[in-house]
N, C-alpha and C. Protein backbone atom coordinates (compact mmCIF):
# COMPACT_ATOMS: atom_id res chain seq x y z
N UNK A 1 7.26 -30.47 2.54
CA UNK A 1 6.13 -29.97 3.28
C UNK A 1 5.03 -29.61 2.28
N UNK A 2 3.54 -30.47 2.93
CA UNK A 2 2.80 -29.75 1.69
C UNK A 2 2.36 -28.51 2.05
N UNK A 3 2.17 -27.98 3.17
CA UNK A 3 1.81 -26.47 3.61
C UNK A 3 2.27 -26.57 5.49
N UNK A 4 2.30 -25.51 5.99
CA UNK A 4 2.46 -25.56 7.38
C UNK A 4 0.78 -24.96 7.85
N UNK A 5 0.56 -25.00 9.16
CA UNK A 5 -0.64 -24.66 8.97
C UNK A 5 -0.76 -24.21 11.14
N UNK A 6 -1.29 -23.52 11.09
CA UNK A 6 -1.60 -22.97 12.66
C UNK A 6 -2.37 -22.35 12.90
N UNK A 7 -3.00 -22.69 13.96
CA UNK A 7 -4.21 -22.37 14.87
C UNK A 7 -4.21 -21.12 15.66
N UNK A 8 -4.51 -20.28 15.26
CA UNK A 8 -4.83 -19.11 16.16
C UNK A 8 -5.76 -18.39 16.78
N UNK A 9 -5.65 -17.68 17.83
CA UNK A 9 -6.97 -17.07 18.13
C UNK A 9 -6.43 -15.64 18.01
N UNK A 10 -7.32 -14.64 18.11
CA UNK A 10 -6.78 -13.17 17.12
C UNK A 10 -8.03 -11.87 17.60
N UNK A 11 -7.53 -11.21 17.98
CA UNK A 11 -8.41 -10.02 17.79
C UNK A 11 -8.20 -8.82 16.83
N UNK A 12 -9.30 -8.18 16.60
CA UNK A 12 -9.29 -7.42 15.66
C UNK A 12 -8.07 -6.35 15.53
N UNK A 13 -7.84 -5.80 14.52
CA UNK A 13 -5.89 -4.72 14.56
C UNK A 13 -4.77 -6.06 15.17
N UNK A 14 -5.05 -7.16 15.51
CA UNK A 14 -3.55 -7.49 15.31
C UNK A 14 -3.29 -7.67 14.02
N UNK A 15 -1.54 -7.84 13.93
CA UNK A 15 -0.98 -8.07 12.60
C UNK A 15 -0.58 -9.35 13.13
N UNK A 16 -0.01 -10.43 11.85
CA UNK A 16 0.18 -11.52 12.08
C UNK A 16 1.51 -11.10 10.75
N UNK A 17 2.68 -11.40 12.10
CA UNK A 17 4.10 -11.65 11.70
C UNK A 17 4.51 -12.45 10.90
N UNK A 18 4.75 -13.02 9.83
CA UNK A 18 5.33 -14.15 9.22
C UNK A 18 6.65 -13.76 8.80
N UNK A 19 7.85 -14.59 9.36
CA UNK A 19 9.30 -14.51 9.00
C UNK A 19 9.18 -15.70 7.99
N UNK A 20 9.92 -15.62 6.59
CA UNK A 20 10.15 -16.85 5.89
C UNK A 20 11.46 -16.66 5.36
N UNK A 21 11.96 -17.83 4.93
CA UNK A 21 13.36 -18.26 4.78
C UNK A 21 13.55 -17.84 2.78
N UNK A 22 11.92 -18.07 2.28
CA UNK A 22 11.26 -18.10 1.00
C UNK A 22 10.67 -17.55 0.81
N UNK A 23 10.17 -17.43 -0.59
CA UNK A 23 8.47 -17.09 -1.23
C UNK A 23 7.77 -18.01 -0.19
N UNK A 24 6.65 -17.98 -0.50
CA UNK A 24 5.56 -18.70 -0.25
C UNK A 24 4.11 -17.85 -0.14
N UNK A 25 2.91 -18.44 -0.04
CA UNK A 25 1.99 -18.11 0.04
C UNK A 25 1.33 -18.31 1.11
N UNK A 26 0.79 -16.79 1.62
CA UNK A 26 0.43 -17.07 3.32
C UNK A 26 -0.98 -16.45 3.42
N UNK A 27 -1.66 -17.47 3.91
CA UNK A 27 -3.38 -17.53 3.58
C UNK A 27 -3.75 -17.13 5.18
N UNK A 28 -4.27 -15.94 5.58
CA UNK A 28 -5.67 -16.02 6.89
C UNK A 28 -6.79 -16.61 6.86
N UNK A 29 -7.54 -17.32 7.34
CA UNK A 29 -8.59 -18.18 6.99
C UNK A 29 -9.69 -18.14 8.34
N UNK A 30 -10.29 -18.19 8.04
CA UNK A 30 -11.66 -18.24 8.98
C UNK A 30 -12.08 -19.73 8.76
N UNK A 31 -12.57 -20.33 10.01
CA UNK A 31 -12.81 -21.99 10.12
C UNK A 31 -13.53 -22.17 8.75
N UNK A 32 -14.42 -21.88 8.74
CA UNK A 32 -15.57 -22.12 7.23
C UNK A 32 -14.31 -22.11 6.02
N UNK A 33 -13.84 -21.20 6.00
CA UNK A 33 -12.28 -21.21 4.56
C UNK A 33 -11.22 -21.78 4.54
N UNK A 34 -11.59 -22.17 5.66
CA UNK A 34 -10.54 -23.27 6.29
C UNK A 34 -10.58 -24.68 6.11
N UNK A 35 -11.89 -24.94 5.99
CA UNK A 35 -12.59 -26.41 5.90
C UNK A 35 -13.13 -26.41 4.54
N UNK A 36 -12.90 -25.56 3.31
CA UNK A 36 -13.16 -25.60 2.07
C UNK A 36 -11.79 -26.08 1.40
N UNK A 37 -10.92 -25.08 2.23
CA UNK A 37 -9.06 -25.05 1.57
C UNK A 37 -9.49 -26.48 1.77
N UNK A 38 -9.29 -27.39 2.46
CA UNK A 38 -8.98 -28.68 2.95
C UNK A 38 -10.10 -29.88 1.89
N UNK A 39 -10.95 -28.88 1.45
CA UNK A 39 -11.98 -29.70 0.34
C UNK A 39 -11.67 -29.44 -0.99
N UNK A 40 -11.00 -28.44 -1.13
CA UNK A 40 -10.61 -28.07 -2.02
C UNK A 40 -11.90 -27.28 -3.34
N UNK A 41 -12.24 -26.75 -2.10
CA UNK A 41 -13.62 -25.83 -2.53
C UNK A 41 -12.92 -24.67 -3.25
N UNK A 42 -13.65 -23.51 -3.42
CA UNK A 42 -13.02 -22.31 -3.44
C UNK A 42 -13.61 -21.68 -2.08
N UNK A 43 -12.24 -20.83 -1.49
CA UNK A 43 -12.37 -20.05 -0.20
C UNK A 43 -12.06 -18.79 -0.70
N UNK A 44 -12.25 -18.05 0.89
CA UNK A 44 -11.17 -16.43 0.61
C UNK A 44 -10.58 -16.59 1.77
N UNK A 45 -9.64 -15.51 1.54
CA UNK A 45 -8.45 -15.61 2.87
C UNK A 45 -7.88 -14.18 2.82
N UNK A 46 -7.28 -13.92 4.11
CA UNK A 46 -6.60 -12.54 3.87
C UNK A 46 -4.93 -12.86 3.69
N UNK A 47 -4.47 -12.27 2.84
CA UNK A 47 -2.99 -12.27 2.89
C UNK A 47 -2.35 -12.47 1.36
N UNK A 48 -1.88 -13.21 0.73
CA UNK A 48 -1.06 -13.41 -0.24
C UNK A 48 0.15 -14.16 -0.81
N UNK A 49 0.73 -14.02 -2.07
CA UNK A 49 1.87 -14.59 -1.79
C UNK A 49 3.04 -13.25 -1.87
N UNK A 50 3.99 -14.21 -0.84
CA UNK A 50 4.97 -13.27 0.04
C UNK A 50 6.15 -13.18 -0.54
N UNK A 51 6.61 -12.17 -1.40
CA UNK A 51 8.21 -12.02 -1.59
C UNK A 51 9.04 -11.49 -1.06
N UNK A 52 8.22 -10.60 -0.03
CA UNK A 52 9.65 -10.28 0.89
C UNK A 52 9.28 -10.59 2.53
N UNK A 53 10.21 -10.50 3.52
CA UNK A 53 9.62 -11.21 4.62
C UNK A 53 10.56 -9.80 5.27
N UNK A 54 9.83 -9.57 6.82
CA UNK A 54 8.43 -9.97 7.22
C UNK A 54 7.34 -9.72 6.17
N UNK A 55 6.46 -10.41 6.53
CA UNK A 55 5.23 -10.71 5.64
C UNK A 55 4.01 -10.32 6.93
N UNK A 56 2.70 -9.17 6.54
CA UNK A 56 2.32 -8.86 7.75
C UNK A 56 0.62 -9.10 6.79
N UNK A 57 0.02 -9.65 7.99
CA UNK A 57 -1.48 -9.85 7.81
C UNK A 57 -2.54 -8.96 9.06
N UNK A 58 -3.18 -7.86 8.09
CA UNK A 58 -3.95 -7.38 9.10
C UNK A 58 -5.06 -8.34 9.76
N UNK A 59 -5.30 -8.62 11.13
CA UNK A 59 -6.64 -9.30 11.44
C UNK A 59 -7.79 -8.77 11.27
N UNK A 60 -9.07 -8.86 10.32
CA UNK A 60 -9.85 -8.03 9.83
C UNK A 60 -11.14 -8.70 10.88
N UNK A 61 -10.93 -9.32 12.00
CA UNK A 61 -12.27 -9.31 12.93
C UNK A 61 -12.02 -10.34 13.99
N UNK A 62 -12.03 -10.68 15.23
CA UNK A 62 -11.89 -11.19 16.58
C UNK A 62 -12.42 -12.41 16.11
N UNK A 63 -11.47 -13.61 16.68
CA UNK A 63 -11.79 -15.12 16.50
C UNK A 63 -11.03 -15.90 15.72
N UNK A 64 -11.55 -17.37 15.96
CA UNK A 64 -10.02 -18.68 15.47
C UNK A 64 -9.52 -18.06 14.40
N UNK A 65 -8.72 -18.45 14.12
CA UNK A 65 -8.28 -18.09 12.48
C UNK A 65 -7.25 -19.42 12.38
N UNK A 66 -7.06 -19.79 10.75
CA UNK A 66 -6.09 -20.76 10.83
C UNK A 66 -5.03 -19.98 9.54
N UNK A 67 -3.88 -20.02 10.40
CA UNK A 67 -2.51 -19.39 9.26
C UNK A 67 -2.19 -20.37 8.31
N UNK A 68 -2.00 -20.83 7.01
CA UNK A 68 -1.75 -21.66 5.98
C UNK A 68 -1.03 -20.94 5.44
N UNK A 69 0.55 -21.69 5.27
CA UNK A 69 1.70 -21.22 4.70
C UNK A 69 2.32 -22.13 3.53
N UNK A 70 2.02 -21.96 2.44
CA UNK A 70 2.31 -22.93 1.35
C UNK A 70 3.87 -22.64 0.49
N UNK A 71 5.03 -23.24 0.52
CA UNK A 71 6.23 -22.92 0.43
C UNK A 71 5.95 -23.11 -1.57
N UNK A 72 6.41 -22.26 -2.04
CA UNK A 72 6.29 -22.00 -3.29
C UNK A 72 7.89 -22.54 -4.52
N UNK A 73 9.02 -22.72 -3.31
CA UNK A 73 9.88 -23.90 -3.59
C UNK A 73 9.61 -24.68 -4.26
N UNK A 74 11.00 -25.67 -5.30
CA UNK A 74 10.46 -26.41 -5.90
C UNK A 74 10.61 -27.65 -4.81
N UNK A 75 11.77 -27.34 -3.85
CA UNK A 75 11.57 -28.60 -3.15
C UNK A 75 10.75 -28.83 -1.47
N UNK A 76 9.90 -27.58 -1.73
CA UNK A 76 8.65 -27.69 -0.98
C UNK A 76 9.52 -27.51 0.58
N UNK A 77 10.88 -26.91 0.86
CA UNK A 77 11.06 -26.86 2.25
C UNK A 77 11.44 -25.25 2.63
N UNK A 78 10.87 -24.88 3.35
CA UNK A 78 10.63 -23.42 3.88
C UNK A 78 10.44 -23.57 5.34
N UNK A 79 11.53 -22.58 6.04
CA UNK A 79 11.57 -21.84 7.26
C UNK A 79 10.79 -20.93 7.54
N UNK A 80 9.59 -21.30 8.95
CA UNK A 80 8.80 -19.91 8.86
C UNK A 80 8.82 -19.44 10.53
N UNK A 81 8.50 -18.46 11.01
CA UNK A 81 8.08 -18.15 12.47
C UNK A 81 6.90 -17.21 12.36
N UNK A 82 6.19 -16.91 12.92
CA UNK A 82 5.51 -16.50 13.60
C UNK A 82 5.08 -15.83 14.64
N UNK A 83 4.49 -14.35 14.50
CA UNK A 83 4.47 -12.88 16.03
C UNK A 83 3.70 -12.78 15.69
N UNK A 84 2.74 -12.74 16.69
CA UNK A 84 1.51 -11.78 17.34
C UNK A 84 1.66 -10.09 18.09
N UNK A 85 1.60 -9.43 16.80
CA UNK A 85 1.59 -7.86 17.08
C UNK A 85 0.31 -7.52 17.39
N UNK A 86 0.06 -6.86 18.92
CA UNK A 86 -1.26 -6.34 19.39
C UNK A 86 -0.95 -5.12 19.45
């Protein structure tokens, strides 16, 4: 896997759940940081990389967001899920 990646919509104070099986690195993204990651611009994102799971992302403002989960494995395969805490 080169990253997992999901579409969300989000209001402000949720947390965004991430269960992982791994490390990995788990990016919040706003469409605009979203469409740089993918250009390989420089973006910002909320979140980090994750060593222990759950892994929790505050939502810092209402609207899409895209979750990007990059497995830090060497053989690139990672178990993840996903909760929406309101």
């Amino acid at each position: 896997m080169k990253y997992g990646h999901t579409k969300l919509s989000l209001n402000y104070g949720n947390v965004v759940r991430v269960t992982l099986d791994n490390q990995a690195t788990v990016m919040l993204l706003d469409s605009l940081n979203y469409a740089r990651f993918c250009a390989e611009k420089k973006y910002e994102y909320e979140g980090g990389f994750a060593t222990i799971s759950p892994y929790d992302i505050f939502v810092p403002s209402q609207g899409d967001w895209d979750l990007v989960i990059h497995p830090e494995s060497p053989s690139g395969k990672l178990k993840y899920s996903i909760k929406i805490i309101k």
